[in-house]
Protein backbone atom coordinates (compact mmCIF):
# COMPACT_ATOMS: atom_id res chain seq x y z
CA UNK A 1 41.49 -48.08 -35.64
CA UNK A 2 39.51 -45.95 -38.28
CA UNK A 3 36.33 -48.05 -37.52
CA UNK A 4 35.08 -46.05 -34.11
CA UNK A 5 34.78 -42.93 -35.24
CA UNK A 6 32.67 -43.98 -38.32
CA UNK A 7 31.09 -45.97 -35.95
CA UNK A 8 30.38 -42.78 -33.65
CA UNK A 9 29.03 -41.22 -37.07
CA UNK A 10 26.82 -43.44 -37.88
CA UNK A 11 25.03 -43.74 -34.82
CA UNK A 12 24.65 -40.20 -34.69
CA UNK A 13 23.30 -39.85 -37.81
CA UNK A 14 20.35 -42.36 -37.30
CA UNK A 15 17.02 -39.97 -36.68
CA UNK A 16 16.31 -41.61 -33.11
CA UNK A 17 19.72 -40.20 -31.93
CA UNK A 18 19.30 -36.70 -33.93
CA UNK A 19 16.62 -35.33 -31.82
CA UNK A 20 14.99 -37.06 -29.08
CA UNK A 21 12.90 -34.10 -27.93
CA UNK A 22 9.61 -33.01 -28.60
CA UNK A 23 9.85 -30.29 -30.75
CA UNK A 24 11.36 -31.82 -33.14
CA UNK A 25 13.24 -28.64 -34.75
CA UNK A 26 17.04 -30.17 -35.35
CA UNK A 27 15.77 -31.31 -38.76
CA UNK A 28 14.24 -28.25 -39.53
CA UNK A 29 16.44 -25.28 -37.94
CA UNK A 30 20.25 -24.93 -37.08
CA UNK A 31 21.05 -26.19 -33.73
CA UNK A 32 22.30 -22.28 -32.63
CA UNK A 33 19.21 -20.87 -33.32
CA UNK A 34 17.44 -22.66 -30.55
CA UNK A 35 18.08 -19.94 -27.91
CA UNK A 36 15.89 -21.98 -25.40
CA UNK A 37 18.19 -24.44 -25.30
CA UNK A 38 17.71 -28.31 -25.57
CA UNK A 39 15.42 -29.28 -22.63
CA UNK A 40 12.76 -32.18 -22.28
CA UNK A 41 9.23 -30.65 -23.14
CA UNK A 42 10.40 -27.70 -24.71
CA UNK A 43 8.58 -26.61 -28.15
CA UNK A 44 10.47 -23.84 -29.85
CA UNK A 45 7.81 -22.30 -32.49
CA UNK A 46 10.64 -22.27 -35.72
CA UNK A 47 9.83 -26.17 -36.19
CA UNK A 48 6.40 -25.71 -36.52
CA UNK A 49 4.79 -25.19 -39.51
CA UNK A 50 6.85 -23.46 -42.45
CA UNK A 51 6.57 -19.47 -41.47
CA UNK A 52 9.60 -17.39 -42.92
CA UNK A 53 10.97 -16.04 -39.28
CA UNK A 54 11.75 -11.88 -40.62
CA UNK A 55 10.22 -8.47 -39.76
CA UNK A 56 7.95 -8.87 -43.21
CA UNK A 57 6.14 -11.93 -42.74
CA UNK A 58 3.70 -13.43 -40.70
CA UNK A 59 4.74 -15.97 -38.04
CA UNK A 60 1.70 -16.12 -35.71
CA UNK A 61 0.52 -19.81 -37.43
CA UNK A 62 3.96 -21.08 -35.97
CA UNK A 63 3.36 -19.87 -33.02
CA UNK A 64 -0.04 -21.00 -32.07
CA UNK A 65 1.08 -24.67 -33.80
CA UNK A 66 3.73 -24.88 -30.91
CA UNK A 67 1.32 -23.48 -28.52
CA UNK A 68 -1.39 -26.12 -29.15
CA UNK A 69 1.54 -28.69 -29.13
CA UNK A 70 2.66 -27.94 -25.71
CA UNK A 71 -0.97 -27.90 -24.53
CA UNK A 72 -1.53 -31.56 -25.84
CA UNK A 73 1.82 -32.85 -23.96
CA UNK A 74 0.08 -31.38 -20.91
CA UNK A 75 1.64 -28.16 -20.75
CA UNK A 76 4.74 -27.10 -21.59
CA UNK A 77 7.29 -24.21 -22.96
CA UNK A 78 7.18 -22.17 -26.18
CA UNK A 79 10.29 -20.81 -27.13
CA UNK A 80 10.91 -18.17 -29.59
CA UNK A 81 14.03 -17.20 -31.56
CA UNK A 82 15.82 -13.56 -31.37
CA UNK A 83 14.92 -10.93 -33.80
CA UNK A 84 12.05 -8.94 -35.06
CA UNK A 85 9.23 -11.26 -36.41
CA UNK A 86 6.09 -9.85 -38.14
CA UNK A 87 2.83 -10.66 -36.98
CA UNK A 88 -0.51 -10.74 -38.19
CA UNK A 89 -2.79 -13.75 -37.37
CA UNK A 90 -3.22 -13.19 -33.76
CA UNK A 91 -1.54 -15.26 -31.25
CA UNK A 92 -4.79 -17.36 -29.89
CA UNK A 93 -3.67 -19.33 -26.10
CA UNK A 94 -5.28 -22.39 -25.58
CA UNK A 95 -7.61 -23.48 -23.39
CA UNK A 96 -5.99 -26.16 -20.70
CA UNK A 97 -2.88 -27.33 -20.36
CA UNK A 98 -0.21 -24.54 -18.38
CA UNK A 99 2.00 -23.16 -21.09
CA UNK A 100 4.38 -20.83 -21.50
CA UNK A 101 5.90 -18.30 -24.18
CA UNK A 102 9.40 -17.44 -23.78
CA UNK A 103 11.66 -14.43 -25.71
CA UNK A 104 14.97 -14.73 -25.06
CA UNK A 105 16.60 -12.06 -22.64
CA UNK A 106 17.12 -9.05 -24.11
CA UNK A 107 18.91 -5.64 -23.63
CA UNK A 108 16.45 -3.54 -20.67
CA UNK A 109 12.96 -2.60 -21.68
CA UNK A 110 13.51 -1.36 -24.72
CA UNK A 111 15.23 -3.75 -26.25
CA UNK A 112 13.87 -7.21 -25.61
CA UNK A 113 15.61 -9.98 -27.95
CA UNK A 114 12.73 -10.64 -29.68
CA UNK A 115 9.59 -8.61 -31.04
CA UNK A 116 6.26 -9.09 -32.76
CA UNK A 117 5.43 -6.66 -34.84
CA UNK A 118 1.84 -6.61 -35.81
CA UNK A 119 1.74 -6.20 -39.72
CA UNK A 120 -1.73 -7.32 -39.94
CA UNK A 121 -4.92 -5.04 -40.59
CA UNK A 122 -5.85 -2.23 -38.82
CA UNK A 123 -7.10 -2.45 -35.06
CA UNK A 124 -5.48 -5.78 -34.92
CA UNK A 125 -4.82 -7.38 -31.63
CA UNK A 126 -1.97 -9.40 -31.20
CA UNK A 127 -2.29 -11.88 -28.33
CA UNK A 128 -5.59 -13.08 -27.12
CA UNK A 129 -6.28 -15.41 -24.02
CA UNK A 130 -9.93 -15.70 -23.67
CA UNK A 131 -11.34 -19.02 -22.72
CA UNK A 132 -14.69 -20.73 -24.26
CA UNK A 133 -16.02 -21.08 -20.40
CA UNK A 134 -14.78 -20.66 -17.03
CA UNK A 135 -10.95 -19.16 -17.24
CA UNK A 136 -7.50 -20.25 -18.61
CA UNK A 137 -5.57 -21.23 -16.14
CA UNK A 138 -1.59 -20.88 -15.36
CA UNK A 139 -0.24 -19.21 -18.60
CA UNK A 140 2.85 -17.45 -18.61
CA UNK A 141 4.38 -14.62 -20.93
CA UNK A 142 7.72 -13.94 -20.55
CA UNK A 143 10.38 -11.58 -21.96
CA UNK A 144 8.60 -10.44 -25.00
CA UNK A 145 8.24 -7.19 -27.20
CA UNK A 146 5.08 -6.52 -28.67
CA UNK A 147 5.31 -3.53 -31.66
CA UNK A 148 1.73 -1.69 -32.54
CA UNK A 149 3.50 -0.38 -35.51
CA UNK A 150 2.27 3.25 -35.19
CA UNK A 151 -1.66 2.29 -34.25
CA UNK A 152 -1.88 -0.18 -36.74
CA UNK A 153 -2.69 -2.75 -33.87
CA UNK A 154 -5.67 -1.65 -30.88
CA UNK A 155 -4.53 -4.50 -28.64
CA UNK A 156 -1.39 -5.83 -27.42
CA UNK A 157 -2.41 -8.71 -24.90
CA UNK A 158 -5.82 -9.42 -23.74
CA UNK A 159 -6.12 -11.60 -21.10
CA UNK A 160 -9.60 -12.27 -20.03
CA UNK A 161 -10.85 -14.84 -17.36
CA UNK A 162 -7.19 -15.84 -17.04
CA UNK A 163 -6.85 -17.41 -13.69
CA UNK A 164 -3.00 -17.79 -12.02
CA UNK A 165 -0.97 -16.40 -14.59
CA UNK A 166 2.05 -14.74 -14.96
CA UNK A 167 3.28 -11.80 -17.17
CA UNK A 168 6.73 -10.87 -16.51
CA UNK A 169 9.09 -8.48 -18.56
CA UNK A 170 7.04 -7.44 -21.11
CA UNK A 171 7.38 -4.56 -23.42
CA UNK A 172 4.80 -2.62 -25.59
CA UNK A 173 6.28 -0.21 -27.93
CA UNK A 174 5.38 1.70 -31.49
CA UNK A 175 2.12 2.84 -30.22
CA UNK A 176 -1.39 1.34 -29.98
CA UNK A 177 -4.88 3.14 -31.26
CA UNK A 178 -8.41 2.34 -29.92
CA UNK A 179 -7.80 -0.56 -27.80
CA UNK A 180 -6.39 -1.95 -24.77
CA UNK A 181 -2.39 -2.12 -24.57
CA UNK A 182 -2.57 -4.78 -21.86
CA UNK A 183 -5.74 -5.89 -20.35
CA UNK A 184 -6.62 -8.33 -17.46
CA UNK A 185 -10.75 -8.55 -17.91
CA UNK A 186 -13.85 -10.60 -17.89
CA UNK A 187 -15.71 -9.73 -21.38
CA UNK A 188 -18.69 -11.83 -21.72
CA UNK A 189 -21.11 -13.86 -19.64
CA UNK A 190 -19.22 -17.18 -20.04
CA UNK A 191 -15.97 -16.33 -18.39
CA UNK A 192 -15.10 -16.14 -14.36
CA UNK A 193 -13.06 -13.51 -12.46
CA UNK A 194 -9.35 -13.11 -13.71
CA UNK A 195 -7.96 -13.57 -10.43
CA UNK A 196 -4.77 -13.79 -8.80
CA UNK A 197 -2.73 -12.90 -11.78
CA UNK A 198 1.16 -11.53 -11.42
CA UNK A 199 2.34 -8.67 -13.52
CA UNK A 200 5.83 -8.13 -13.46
CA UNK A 201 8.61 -5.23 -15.18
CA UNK A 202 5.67 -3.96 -17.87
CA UNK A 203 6.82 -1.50 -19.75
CA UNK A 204 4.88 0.64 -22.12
CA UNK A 205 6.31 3.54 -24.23
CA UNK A 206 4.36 4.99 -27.39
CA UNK A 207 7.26 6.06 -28.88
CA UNK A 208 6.08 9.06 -30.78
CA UNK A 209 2.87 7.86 -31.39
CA UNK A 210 -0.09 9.68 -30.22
CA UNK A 211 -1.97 6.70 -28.55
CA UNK A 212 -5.16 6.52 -28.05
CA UNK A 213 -5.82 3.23 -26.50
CA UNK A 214 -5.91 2.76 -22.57
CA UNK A 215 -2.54 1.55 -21.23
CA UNK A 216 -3.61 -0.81 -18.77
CA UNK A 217 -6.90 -2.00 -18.04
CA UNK A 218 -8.45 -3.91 -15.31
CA UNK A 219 -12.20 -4.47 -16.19
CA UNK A 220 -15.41 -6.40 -15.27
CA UNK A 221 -18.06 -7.48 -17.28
CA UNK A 222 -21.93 -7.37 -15.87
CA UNK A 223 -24.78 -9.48 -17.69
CA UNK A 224 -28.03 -7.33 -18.15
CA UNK A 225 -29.63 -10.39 -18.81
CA UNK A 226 -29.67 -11.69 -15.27
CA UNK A 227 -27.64 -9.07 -12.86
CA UNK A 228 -24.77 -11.54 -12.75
CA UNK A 229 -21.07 -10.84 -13.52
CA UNK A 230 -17.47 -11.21 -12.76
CA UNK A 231 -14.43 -8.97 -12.68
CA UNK A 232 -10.29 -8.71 -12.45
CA UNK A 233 -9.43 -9.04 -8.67
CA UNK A 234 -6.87 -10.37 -6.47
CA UNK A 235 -4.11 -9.44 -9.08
CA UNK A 236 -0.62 -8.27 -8.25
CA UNK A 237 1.04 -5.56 -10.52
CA UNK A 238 4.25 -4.22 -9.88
CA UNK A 239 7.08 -1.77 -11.14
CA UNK A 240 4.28 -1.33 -14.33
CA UNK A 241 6.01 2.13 -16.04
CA UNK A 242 3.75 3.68 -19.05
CA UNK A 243 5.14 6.43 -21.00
CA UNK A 244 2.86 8.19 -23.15
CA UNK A 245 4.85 11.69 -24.15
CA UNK A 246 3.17 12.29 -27.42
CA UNK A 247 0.06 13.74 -26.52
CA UNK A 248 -2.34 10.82 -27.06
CA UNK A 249 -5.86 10.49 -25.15
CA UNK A 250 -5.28 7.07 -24.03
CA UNK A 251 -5.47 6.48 -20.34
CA UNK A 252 -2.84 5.09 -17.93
CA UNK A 253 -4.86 3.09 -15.82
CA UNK A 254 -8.39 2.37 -15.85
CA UNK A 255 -10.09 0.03 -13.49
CA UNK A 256 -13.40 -0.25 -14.39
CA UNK A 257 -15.11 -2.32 -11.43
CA UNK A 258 -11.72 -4.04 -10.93
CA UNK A 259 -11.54 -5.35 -6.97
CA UNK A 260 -8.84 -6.12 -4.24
CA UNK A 261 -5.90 -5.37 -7.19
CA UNK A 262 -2.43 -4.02 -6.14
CA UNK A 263 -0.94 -1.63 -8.59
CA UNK A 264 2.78 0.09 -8.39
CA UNK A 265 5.00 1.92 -10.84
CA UNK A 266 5.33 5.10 -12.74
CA UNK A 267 2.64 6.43 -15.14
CA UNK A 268 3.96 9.21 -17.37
CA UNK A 269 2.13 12.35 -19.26
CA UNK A 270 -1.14 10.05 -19.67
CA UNK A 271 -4.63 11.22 -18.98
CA UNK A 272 -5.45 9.71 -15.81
CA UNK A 273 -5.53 6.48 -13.83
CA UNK A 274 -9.26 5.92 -13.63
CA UNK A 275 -10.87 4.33 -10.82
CA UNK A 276 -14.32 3.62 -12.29
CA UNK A 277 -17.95 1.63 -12.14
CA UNK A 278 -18.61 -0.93 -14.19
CA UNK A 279 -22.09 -0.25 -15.30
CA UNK A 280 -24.26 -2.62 -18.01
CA UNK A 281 -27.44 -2.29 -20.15
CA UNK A 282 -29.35 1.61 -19.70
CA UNK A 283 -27.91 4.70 -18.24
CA UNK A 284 -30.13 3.71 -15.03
CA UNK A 285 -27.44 1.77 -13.94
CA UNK A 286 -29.29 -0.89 -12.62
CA UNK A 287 -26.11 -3.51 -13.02
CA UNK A 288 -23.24 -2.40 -11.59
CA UNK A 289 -19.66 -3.25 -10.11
CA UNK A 290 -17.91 -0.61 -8.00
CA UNK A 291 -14.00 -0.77 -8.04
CA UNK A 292 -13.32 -1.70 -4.27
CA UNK A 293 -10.57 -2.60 -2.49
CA UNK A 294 -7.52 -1.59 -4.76
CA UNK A 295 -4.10 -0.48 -3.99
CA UNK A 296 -1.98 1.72 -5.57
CA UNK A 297 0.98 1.95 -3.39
CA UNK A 298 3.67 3.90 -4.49
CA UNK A 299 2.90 5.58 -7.71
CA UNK A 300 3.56 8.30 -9.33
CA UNK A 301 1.67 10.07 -12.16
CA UNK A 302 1.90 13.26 -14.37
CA UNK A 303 -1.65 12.88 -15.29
CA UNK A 304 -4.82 12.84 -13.01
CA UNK A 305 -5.79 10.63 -10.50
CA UNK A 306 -10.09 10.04 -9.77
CA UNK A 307 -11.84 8.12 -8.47
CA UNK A 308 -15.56 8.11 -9.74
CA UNK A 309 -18.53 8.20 -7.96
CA UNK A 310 -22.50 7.21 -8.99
CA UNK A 311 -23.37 9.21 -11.92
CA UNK A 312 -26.23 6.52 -12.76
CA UNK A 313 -27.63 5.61 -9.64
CA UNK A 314 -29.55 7.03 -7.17
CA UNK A 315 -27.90 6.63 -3.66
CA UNK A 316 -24.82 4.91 -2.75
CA UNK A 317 -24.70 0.97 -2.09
CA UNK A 318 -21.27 -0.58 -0.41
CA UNK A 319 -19.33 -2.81 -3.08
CA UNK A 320 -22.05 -2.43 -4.92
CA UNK A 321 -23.02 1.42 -6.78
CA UNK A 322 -19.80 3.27 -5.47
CA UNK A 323 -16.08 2.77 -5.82
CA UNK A 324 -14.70 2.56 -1.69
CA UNK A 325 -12.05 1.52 0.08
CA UNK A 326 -9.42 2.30 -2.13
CA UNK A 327 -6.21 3.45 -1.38
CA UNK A 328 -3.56 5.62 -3.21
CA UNK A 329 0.18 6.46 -1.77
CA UNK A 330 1.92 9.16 -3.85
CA UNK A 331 4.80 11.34 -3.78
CA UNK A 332 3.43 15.01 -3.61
CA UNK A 333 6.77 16.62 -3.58
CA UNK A 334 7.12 15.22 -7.32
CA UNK A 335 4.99 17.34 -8.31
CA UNK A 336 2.38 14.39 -8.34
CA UNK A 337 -1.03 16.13 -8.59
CA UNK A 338 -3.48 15.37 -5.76
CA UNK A 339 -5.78 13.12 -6.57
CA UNK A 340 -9.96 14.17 -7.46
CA UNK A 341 -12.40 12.35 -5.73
CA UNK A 342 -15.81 12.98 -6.96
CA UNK A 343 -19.39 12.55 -5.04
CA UNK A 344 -20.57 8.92 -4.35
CA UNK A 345 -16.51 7.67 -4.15
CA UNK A 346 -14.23 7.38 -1.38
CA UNK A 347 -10.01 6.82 -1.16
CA UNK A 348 -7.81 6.84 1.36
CA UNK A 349 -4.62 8.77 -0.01
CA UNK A 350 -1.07 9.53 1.72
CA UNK A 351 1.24 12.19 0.63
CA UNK A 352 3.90 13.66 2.07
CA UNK A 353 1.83 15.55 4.58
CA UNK A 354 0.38 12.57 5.98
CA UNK A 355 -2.68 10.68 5.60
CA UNK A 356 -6.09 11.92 4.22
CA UNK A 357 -9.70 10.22 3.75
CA UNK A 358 -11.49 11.76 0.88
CA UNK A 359 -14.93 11.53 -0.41
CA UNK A 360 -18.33 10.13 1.56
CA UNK A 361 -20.01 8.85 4.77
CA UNK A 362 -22.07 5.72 4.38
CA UNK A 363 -25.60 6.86 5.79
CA UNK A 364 -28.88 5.20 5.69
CA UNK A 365 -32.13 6.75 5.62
CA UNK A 366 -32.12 7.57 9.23
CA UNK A 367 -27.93 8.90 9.12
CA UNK A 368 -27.91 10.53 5.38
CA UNK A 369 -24.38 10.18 4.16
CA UNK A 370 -22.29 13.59 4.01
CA UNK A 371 -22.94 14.49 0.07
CA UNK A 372 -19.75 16.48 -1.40
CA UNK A 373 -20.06 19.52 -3.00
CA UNK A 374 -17.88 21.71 -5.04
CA UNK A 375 -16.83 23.98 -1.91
CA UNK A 376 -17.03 23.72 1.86
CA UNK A 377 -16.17 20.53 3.69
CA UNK A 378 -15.72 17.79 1.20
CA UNK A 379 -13.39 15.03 2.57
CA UNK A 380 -12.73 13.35 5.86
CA UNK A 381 -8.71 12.88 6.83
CA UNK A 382 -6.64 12.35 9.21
CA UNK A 383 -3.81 15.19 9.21
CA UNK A 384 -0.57 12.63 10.45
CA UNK A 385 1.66 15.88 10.75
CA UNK A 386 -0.90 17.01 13.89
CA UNK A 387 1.27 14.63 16.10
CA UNK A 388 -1.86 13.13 18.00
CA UNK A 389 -3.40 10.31 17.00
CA UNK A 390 -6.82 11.17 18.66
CA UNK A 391 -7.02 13.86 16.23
CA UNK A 392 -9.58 13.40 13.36
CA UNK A 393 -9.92 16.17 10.52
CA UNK A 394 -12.52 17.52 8.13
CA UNK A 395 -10.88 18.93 5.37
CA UNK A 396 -11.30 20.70 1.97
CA UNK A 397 -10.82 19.46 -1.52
CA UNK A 398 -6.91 20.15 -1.09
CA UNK A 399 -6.57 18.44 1.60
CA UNK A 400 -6.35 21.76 4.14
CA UNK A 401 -7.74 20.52 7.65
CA UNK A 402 -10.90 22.98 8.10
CA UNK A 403 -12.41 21.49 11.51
CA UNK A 404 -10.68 18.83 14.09
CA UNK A 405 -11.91 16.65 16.86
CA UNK A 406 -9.55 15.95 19.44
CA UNK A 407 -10.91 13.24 21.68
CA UNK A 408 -7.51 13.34 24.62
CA UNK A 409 -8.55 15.23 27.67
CA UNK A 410 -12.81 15.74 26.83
CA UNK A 411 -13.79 16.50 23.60
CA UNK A 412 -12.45 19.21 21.93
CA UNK A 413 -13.62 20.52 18.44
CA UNK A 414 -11.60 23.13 16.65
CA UNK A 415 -12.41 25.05 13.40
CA UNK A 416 -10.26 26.95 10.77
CA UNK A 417 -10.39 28.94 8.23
CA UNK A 418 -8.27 27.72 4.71
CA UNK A 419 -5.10 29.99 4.32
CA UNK A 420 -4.81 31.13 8.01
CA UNK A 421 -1.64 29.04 9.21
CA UNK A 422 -3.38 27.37 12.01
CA UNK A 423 -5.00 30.18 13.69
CA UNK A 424 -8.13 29.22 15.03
CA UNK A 425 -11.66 30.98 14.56
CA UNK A 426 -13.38 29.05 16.68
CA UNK A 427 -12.99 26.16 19.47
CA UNK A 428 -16.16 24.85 21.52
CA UNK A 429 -15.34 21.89 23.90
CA UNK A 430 -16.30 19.89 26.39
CA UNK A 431 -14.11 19.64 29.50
CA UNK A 432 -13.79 15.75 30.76
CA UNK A 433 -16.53 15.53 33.28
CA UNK A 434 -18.73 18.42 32.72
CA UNK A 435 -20.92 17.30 29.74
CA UNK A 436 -20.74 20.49 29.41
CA UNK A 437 -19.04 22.78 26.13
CA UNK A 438 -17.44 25.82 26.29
CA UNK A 439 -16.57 28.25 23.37
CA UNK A 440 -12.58 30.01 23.73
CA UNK A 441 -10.34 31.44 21.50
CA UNK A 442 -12.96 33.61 19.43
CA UNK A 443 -16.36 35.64 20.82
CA UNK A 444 -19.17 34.26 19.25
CA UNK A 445 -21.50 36.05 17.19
CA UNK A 446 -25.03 35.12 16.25
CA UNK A 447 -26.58 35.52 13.31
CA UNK A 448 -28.78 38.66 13.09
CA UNK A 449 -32.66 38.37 12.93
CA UNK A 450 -36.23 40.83 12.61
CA UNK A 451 -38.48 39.81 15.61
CA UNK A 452 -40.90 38.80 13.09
CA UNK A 453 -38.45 36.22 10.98
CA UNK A 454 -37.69 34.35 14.51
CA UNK A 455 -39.33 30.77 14.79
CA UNK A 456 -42.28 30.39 17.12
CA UNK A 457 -41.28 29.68 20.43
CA UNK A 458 -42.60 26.42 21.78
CA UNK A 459 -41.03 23.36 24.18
CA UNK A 460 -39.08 22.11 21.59
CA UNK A 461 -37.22 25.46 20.93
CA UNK A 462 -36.92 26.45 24.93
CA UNK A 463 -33.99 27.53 25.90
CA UNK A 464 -32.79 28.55 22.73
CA UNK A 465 -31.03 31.96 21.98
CA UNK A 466 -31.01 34.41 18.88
CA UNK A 467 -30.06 37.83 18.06
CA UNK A 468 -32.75 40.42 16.69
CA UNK A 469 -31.73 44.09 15.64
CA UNK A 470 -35.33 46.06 15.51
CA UNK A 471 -36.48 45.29 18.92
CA UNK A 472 -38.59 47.79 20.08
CA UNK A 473 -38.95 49.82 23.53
CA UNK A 474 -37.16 46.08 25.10
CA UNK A 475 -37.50 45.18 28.87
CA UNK A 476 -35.45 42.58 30.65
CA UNK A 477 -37.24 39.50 30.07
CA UNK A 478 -40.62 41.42 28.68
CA UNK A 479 -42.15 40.08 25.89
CA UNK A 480 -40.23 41.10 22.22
CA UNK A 481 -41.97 43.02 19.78
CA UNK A 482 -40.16 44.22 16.55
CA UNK A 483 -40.11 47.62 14.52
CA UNK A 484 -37.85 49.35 16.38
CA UNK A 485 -33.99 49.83 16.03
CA UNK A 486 -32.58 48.15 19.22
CA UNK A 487 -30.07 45.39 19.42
CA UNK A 488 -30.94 42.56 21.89
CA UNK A 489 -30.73 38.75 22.25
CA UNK A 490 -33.80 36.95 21.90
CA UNK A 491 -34.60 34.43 24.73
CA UNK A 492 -36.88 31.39 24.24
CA UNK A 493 -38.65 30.66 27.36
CA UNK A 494 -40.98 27.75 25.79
CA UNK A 495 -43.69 29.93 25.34
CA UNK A 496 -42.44 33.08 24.22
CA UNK A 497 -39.56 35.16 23.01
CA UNK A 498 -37.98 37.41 25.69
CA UNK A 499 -35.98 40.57 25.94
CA UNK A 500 -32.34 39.67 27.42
């Protein structure tokens, strides 16, 4: 009864039997090292091409054969083994078909299973996705280390005019100099938004390195050829964490005309998230995108938050010349600093104290919009810790409330100084039914005047009152005349200035 197992031998040893998947790699690799395991329309880069699979040599070939294999079946899934693989041809995705790259799972976010390490020349970048025309649709990253090898690489992943993807537990370590770390973009005139993109679990961590690349970047691209462009919006990033301890001058976050994004996670000793305008050609700024519509809800950051207003343009344009309508949530008792929100920009913000509006008013040539400056009343908020949600605030650059409106009961305006724990110095309102305001709380005082410095008195100035201080020989309601040393209000009867 010897004959059925050499029976069973021989039929497994035919080649039809050996492997009857597509990527081929039982005659090639040990059956263990295919971590992805044995499933229909799986490619697992080892069996293609002849790379030597160590920290030393270069790998990327392999990787971009099983790649282009899996986009030929019609999409598919790339697997890679476990380990530390060098890298330096750069990983190029291809341009139909939805594939996917796989590592292994690993040990937390720094320690994926597998790494590239980029061993190429300097300001390499390691993973490009960046279609001919139009956008890449569907790819998927997933589970992967990427190793700048102290600033030898610029770039980790650029993704540009990628449409759909997904990029979930990735981690960037070893440090990155000049470039992007991770970028969703547009970067020339022949590719379309990079839209609707999910980030998930990015890590980034220089790891001693001093980097000098931006962390994360959400850009646009605008054609000074013909005013046209397109941008990264509609994208979904969350728990993103960026670590940058070593006192590089890379940013966090910059989105640089990036729309309608959602952002959350931790951002760590960087420079500053970066909420910025896309600008192209001359300093005029004639082509522009603002950054509109983004969301960073919750973050925290050691660094600085701003968001930028129109240093190249002349007046303010909605979704057009000014970044509005974003909106930041942060943890202020963290020590999370507040964020800066410079002239021509706008961003709702919530702390702990409640929720503030910062920035400008939209005017028009008959309303001018309120222009900040670097003291006074800069931003517009809405103080939640008042209790009364009829209450609207004015406040200062720190968020202090400086003047409320109080619309329950009439309308009620009430004004502050900074620093004086509520007290108010003035309160003029209008009692419901009067149209009438009264001042309380405080005298008022006018300011002081010379008879001769007052404004003619005409129609358009009757009824008004002033205060003069050289009034001289004054009788009630006779005509003023100045150079004397009396103290009187000035009445304006339409005419003239009287004695009162």
């Amino acid at each position: 009864m010897r004959w059925l197992p050499l029976a069973l031998a021989g039929l497994l040893a035919t080649p039809a039997a050996a492997d009857m998947y597509q990527d081929g790699s039982n005659a090639s690799q040990p059956q263990a090292a295919n971590n992805l395991g044995k499933i229909a329309g799986n490619h697992y880069a080892p069996a293609y091409g002849s790379c030597t699979w160590d920290a030393t040599h270069d790998v990327g070939p392999c990787v971009n054969a099983a790649l282009a294999a899996a986009a030929t079946a019609g999409g598919g899934q790339v697997g890679l083994p476990a380990g530390t693989f060098g890298l330096s041809t750069k990983i190029t995705w291809p341009q139909t078909g939805a594939v996917r790259l796989t590592c292994p799972a690993g040990g937390g976010s720094l320690a994926p299973a597998t790494t590239l390490k980029w061993i190429g020349s300097a300001s390499g970048r390691m993973v490009e996705l960046k279609p001919t025309s139009g956008h890449i649709s569907a790819p998927w990253i997933e589970g992967c280390g990427f190793d700048g090898n102290g600033g030898l690489a610029a770039d980790g992943i650029h993704a540009a005019s990628v449409y759909g993807g997904r990029f979930s537990s990735l981690t960037f370590k070893g440090g990155f100099n000049g470039g992007q770390v991770f970028a969703l973009t547009v970067d020339d005139a022949a590719g379309e938004d990079a839209q609707n993109n999910t980030v998930d679990n990015l890590y980034i961590d220089s790891q001693g390195f001093a980097s000098t690349s931006t962390q994360l970047y959400l850009g646009a691209y605008m054609n000074p050829a013909d005013a046209s462009g397109a941008n990264a919006s509609f994208n979904y990033l969350r728990n993103v964490s960026i670590v940058n301890n070593s006192g590089g001058t890379g940013a966090g976050v910059i989105c640089d005309g990036c729309d309608n994004n959602y952002f959350s996670g931790r951002i760590y000793a960087t420079t500053s998230v970066d909420l910025k305008i896309k600008t192209a050609g001359a300093a005029t700024g004639a082509f522009v995108f603002g950054a509109n519509g983004n969301v960073f809800s919750p973050v925290y950051y050691s660094g600085a938050f701003i968001a930028r207003g129109t240093p190249t343009v002349a007046a303010c344009v909605p979704n057009q010349t000014c970044t509005r309508a974003n909106t930041l949530s942060i943890d202020t008792t963290n020590s999370t600093p507040l964020p800066t929100i410079e002239a021509g920009a706008d961003l709702l913000w919530s702390g702990n104290s409640g929720f503030h509006y910062g920035g400008m008013l939209i005017g028009d040539a008959a309303r001018p919009a309120l222009v900040a400056a670097s003291t006074g009343i800069l931003n517009g908020c809405r103080d939640a810790a008042a209790g009364s949600s009829a209450t609207q605030y004015l406040c200062n650059s720190g968020g202090t409330p400086l003047l409320a409106y109080n619309s329950l009961g009439g309308d009620r305006f009430t004004q502050r100084l900074a620093g004086t724990a509520g007290a108010a110095n003035l309160v003029f309102e209008r009692p419901a039914g009067t149209g009438l305001y009264e001042f309380a709380g405080a005298p008022v005082k006018l300011q002081i005047s010379t008879v001769a410095a007052l404004p003619a008195c005409n129609s358009a100035r009757a009824h008004s009152v002033a205060s003069v201080y050289d009034a001289a020989a004054p009788t009630w309601r006779g005509a003023l005349t100045g150079g004397g040393a009396l103290a009187v209000l000035a009445y304006c009867n339409g005419t003239s200035w009287e004695a009162h």
